[in-house]
C-alpha atoms as a PDB file:
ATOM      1  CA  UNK A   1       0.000   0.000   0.000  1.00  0.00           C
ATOM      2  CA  UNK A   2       1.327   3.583  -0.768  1.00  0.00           C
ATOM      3  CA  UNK A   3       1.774   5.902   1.375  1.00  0.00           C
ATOM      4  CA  UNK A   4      -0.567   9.103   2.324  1.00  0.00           C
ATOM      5  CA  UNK A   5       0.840  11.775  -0.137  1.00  0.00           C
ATOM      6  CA  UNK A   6       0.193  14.743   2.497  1.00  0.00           C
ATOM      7  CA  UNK A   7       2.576  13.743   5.210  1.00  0.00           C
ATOM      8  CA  UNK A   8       5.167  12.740   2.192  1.00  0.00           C
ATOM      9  CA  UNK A   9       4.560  15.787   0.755  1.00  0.00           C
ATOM     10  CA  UNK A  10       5.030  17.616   4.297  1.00  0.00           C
ATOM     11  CA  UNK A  11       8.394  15.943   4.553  1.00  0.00           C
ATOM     12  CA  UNK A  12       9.659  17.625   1.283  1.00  0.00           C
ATOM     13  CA  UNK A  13       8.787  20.776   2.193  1.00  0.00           C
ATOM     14  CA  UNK A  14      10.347  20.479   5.458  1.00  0.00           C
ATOM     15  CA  UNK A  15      13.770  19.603   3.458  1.00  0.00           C
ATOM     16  CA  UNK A  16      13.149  21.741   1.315  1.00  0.00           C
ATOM     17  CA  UNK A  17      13.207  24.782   3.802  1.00  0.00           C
ATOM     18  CA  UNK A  18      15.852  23.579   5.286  1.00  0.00           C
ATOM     19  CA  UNK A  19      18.284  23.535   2.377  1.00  0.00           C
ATOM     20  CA  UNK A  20      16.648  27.007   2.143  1.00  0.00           C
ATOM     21  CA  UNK A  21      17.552  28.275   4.910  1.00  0.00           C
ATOM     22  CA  UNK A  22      20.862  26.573   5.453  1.00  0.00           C
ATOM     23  CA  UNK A  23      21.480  28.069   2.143  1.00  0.00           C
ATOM     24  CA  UNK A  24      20.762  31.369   3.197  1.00  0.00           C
ATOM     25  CA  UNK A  25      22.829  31.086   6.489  1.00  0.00           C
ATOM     26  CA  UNK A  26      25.483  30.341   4.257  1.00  0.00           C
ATOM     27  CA  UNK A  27      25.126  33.287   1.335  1.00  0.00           C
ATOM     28  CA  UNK A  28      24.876  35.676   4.123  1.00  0.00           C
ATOM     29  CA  UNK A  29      27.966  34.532   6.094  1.00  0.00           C
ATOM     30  CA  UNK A  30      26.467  33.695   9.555  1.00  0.00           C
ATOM     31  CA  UNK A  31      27.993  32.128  12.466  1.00  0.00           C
ATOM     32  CA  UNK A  32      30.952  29.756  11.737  1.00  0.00           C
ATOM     33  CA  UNK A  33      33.361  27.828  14.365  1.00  0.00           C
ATOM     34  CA  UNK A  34      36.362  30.334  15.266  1.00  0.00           C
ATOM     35  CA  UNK A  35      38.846  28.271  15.449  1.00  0.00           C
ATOM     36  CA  UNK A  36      42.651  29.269  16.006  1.00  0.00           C
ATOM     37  CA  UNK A  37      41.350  32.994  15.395  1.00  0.00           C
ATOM     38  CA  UNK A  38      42.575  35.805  17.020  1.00  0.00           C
ATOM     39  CA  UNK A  39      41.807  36.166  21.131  1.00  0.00           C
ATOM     40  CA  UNK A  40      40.832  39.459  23.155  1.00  0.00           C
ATOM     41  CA  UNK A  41      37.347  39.822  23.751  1.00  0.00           C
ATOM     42  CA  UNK A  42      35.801  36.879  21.880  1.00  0.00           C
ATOM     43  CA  UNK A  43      36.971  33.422  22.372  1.00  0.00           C
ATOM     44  CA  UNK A  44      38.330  30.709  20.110  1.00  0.00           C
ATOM     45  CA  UNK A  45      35.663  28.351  21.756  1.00  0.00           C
ATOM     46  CA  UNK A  46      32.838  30.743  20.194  1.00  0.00           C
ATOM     47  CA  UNK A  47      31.361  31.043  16.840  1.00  0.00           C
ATOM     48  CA  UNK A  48      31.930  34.396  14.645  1.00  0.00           C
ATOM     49  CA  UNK A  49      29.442  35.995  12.892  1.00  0.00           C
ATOM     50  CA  UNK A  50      30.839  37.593   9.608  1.00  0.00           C
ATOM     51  CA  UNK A  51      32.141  36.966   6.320  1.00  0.00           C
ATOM     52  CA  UNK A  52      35.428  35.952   6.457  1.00  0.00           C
ATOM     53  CA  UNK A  53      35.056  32.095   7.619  1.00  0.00           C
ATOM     54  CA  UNK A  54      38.061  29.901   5.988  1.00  0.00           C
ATOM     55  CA  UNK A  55      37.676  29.197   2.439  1.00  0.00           C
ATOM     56  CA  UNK A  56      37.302  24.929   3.188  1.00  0.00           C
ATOM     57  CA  UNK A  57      34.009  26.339   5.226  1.00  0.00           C
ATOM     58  CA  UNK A  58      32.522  28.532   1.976  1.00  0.00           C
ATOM     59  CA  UNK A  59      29.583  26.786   0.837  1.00  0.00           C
ATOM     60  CA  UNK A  60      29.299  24.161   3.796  1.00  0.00           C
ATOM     61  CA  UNK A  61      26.231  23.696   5.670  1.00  0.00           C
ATOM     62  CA  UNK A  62      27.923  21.985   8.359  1.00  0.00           C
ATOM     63  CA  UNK A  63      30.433  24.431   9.138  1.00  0.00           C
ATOM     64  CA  UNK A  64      27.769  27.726   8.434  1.00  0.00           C
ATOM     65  CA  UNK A  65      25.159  27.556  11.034  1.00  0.00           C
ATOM     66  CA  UNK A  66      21.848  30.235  10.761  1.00  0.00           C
ATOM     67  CA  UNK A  67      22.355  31.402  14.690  1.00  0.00           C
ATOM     68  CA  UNK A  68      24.416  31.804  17.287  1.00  0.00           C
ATOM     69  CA  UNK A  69      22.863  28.393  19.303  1.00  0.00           C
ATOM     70  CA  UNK A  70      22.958  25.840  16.379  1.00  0.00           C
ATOM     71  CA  UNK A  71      27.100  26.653  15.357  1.00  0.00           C
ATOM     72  CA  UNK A  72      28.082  26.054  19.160  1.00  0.00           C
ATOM     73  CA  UNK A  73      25.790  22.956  20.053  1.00  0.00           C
ATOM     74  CA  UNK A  74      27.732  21.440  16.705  1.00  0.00           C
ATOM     75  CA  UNK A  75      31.139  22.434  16.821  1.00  0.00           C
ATOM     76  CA  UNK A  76      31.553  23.210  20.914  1.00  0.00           C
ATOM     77  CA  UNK A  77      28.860  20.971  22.258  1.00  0.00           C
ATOM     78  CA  UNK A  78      31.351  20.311  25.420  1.00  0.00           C
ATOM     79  CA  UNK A  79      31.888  23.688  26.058  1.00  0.00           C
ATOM     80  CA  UNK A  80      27.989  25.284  25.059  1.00  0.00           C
ATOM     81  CA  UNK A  81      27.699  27.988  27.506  1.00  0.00           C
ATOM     82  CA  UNK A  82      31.146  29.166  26.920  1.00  0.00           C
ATOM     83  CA  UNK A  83      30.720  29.485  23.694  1.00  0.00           C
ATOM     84  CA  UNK A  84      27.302  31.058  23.720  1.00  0.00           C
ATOM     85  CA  UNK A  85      28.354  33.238  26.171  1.00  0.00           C
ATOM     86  CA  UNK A  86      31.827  34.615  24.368  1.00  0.00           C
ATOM     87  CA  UNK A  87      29.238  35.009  21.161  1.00  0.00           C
ATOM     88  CA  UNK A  88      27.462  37.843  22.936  1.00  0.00           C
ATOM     89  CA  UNK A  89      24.163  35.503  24.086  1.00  0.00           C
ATOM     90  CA  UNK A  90      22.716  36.309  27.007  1.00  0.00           C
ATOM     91  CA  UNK A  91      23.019  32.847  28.829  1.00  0.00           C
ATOM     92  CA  UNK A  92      21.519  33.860  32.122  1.00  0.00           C
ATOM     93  CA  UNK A  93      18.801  31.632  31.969  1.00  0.00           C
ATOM     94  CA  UNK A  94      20.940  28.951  31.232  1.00  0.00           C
ATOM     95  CA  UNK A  95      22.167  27.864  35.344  1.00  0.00           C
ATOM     96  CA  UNK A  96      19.940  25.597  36.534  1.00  0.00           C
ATOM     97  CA  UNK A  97      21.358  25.531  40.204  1.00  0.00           C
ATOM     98  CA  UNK A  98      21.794  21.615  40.436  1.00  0.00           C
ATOM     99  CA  UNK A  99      25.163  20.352  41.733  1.00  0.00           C
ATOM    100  CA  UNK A 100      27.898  18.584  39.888  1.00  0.00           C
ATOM    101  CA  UNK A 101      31.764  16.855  40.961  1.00  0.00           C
ATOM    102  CA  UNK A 102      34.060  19.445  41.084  1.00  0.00           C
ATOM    103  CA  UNK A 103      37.321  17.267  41.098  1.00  0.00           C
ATOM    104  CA  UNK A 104      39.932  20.027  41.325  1.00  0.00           C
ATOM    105  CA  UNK A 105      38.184  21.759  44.848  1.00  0.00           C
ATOM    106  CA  UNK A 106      37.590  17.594  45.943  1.00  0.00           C
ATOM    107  CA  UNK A 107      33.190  19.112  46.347  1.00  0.00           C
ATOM    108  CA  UNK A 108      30.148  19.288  44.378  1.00  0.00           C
ATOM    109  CA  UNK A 109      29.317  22.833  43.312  1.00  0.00           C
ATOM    110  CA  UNK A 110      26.020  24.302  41.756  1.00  0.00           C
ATOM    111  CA  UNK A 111      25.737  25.014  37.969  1.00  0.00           C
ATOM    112  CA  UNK A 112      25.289  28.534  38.216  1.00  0.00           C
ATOM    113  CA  UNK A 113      27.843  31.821  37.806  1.00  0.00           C
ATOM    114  CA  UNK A 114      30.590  32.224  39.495  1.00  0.00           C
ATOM    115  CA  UNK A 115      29.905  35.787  39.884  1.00  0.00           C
ATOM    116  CA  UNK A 116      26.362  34.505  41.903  1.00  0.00           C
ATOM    117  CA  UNK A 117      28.021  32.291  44.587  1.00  0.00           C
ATOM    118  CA  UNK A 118      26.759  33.505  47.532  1.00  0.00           C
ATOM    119  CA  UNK A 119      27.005  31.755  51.673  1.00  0.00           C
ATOM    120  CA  UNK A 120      24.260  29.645  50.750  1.00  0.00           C
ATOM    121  CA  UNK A 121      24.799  28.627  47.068  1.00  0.00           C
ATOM    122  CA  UNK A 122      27.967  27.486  45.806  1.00  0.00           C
ATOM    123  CA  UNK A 123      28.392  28.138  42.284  1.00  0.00           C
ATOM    124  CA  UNK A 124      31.152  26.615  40.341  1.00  0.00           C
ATOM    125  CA  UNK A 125      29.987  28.146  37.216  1.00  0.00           C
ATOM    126  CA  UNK A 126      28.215  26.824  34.331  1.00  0.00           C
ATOM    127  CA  UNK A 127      27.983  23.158  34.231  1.00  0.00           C
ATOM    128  CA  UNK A 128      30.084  21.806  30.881  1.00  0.00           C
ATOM    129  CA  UNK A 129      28.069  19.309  28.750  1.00  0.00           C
ATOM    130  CA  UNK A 130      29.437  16.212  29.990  1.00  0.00           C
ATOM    131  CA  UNK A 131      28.918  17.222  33.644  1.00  0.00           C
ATOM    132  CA  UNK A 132      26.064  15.078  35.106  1.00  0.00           C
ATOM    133  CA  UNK A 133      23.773  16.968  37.203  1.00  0.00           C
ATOM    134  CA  UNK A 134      22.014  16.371  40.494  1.00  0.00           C
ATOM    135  CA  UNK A 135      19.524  17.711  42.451  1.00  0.00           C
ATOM    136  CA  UNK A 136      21.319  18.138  46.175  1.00  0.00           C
ATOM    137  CA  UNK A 137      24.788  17.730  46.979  1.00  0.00           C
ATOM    138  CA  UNK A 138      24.553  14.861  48.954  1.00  0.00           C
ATOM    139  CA  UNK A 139      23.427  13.223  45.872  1.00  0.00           C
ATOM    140  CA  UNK A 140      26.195  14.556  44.313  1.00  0.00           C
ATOM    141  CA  UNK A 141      29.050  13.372  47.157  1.00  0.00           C
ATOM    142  CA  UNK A 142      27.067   9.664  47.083  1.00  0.00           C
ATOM    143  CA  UNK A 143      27.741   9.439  43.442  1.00  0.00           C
ATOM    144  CA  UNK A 144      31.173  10.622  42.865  1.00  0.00           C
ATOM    145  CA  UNK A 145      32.910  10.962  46.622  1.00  0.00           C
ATOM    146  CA  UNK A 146      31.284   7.853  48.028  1.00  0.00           C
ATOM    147  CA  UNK A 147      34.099   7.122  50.151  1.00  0.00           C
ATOM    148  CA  UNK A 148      34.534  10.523  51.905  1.00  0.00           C
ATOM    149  CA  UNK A 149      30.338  11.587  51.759  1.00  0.00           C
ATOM    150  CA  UNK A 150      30.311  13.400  54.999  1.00  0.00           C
ATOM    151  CA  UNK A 151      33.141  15.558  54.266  1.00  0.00           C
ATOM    152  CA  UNK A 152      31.718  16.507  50.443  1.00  0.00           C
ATOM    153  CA  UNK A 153      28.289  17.447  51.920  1.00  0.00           C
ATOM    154  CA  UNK A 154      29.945  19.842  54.863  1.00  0.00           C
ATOM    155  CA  UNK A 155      32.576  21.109  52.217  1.00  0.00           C
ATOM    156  CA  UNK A 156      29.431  21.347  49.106  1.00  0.00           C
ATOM    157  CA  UNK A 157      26.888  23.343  51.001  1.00  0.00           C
ATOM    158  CA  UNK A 158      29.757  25.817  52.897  1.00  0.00           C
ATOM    159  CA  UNK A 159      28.684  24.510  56.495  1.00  0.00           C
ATOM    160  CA  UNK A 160      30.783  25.333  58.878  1.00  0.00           C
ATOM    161  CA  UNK A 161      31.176  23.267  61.630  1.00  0.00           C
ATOM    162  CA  UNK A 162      32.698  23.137  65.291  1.00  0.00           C
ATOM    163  CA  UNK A 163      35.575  19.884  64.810  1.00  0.00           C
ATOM    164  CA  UNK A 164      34.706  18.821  68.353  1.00  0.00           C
ATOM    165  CA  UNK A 165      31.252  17.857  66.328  1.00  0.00           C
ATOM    166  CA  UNK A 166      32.331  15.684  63.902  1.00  0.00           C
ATOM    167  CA  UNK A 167      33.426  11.870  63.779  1.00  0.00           C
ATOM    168  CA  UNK A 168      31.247   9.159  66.064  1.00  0.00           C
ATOM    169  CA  UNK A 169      33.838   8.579  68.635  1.00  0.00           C
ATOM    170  CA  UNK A 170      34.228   5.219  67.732  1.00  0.00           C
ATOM    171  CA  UNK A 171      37.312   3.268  66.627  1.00  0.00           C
ATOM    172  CA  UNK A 172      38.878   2.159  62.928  1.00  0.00           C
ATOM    173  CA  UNK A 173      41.957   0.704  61.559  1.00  0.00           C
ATOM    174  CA  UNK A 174      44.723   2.864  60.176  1.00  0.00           C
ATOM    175  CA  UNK A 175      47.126   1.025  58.202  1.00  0.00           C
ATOM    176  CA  UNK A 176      50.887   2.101  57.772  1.00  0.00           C
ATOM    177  CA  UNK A 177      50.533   3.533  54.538  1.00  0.00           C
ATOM    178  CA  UNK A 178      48.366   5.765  56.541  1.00  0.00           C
ATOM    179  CA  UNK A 179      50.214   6.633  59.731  1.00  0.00           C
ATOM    180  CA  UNK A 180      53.748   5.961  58.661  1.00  0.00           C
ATOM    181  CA  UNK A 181      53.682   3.298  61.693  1.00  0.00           C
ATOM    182  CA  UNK A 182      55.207  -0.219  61.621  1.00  0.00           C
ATOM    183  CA  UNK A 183      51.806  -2.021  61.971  1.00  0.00           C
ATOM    184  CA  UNK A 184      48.111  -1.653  61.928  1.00  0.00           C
ATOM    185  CA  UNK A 185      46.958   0.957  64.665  1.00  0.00           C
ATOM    186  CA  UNK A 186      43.466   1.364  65.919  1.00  0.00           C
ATOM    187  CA  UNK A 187      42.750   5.600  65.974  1.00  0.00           C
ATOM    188  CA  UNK A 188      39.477   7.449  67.308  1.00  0.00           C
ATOM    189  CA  UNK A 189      36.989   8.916  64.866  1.00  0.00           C
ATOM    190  CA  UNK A 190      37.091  12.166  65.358  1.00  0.00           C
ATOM    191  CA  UNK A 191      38.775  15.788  63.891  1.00  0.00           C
ATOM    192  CA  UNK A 192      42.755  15.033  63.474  1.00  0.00           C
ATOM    193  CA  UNK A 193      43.152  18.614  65.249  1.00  0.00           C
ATOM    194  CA  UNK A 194      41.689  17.159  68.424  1.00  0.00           C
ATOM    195  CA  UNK A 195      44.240  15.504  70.707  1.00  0.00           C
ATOM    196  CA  UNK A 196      43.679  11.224  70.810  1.00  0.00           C
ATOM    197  CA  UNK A 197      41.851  11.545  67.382  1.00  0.00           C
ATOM    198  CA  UNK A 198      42.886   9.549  64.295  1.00  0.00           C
ATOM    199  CA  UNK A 199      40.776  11.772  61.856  1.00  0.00           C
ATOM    200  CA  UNK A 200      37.941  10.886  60.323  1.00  0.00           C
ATOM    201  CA  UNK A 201      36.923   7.532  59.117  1.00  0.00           C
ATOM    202  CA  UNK A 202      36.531   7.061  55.576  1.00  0.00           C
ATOM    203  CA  UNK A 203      33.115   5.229  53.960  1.00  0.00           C
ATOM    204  CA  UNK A 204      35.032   2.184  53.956  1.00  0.00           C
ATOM    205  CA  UNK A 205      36.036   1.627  57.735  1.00  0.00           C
ATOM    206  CA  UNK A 206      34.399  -0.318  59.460  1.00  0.00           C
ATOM    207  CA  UNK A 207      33.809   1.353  62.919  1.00  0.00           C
ATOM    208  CA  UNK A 208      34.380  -0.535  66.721  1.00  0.00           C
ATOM    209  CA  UNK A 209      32.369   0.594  70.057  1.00  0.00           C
ATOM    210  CA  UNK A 210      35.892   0.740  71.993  1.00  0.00           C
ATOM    211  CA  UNK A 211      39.219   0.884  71.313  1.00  0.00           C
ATOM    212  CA  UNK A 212      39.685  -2.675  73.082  1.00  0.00           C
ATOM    213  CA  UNK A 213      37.117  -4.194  70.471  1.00  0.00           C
ATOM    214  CA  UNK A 214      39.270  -2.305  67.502  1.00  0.00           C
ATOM    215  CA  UNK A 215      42.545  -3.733  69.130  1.00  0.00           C
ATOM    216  CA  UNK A 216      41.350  -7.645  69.342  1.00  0.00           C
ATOM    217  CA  UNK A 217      40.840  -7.201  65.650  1.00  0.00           C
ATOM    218  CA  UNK A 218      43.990  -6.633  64.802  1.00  0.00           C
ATOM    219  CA  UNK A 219      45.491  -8.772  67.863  1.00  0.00           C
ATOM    220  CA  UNK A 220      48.512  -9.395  65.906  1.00  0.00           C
ATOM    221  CA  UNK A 221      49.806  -6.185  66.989  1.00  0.00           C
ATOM    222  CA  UNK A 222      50.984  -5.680  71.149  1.00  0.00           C
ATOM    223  CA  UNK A 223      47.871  -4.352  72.970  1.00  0.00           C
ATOM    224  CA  UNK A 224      50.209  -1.239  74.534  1.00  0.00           C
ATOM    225  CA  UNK A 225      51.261  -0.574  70.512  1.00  0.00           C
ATOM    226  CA  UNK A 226      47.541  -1.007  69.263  1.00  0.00           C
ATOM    227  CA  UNK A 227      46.492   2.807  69.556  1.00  0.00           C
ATOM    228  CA  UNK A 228      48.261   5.336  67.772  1.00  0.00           C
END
């Protein structure tokens, strides 16, 4: 059975205006990828907007996008914003607030301007395209800095917080990679600046009511050289 004509017909025309108006974006020398051109106020990692695109680009569809939007989600996809941005586009609707890794500051941070970080939101700029975003930073610290969560969350959302607060009290193994020791040592969990404490515990410790249960674990090592 053939198909309808009108909805074959529809998808011609649609084609049709699109050569149209890629054709037009072209003749009328719209925004290209600037690559390896010039610096100062406008970015390599942007699109230009005039006539004097490389000749290899003349004619090309691909290279010759109709606006601003459609030349840097092709040729700087991983870098959008940026490139919107350093075009002259007025991006500020484009943070969305939600928190991604930042590896370099060990945190999550929002995905808004840097210029709007305020005590209560932590923006780490806009978010580039591969960044995956989450709603709250603890969901953020769970899914990249799963074995240090507690420490993410305080660092992500700027709390500060009295050391004598934080840790359980409890003990954990410290190996000598750790402590620089000649054998397993059991430490508190608590703030490293406090006197007796081992630091805190990462995700992976497992945690002992007192330091005598910690020390029978590890009963290999003298009982008065278990603690550290």
């Amino acid at each position: 059975m053939s198909e309808p004509v009108a909805p074959i017909l529809e998808q011609v025309l649609t084609a049709i205006a699109d050569e149209i108006a890629q054709a037009a974006a072209v003749a009328n020398g719209r925004f290209y990828p600037a690559w390896g051109k010039g610096s100062g106020h406008m970015s390599t990692h942007t699109c230009y907007h005039d006539d004097e695109y490389p000749a290899y680009m003349s004619g090309s569809a691909y290279y010759i996008k109709p606006t601003l939007e459609e030349c840097c989600e092709t040729h700087f996809r991983w870098a959008k914003s940026q490139c919107m941005a350093d075009g002259g586009a007025d991006i500020s609707s484009f943070a969305t607030e939600k928190w991604y890794i930042s590896w370099e500051d060990e945190m999550c941070v929002q995905d808004c301007f840097d210029s709007d970080k305020t005590a209560t939101k932590n923006c780490g700029g806009l978010a580039n395209a591969w960044k995956t975003l989450h709603a709250d930073a603890e969901t953020c610290c769970n899914a990249h800095m799963f074995w240090a969560v507690e420490g993410c969350v305080t660092k992500s959302n700027n709390i500060v917080v009295n050391p004598a607060d934080l840790g359980t009290g409890k003990y954990y193994i410290k190996y000598p990679s750790q402590t620089g020791a000649d054998n397993d040592r059991c430490v508190k969990d608590c703030d490293a600046s406090i006197a007796g404490c081992g630091g805190l515990k990462e995700n992976w410790n497992p945690l002992y009511e007192t330091a005598d249960d910690c020390c029978a674990r590890i009963d290999y090592v003298q009982r008065n050289q278990c603690l550290l």
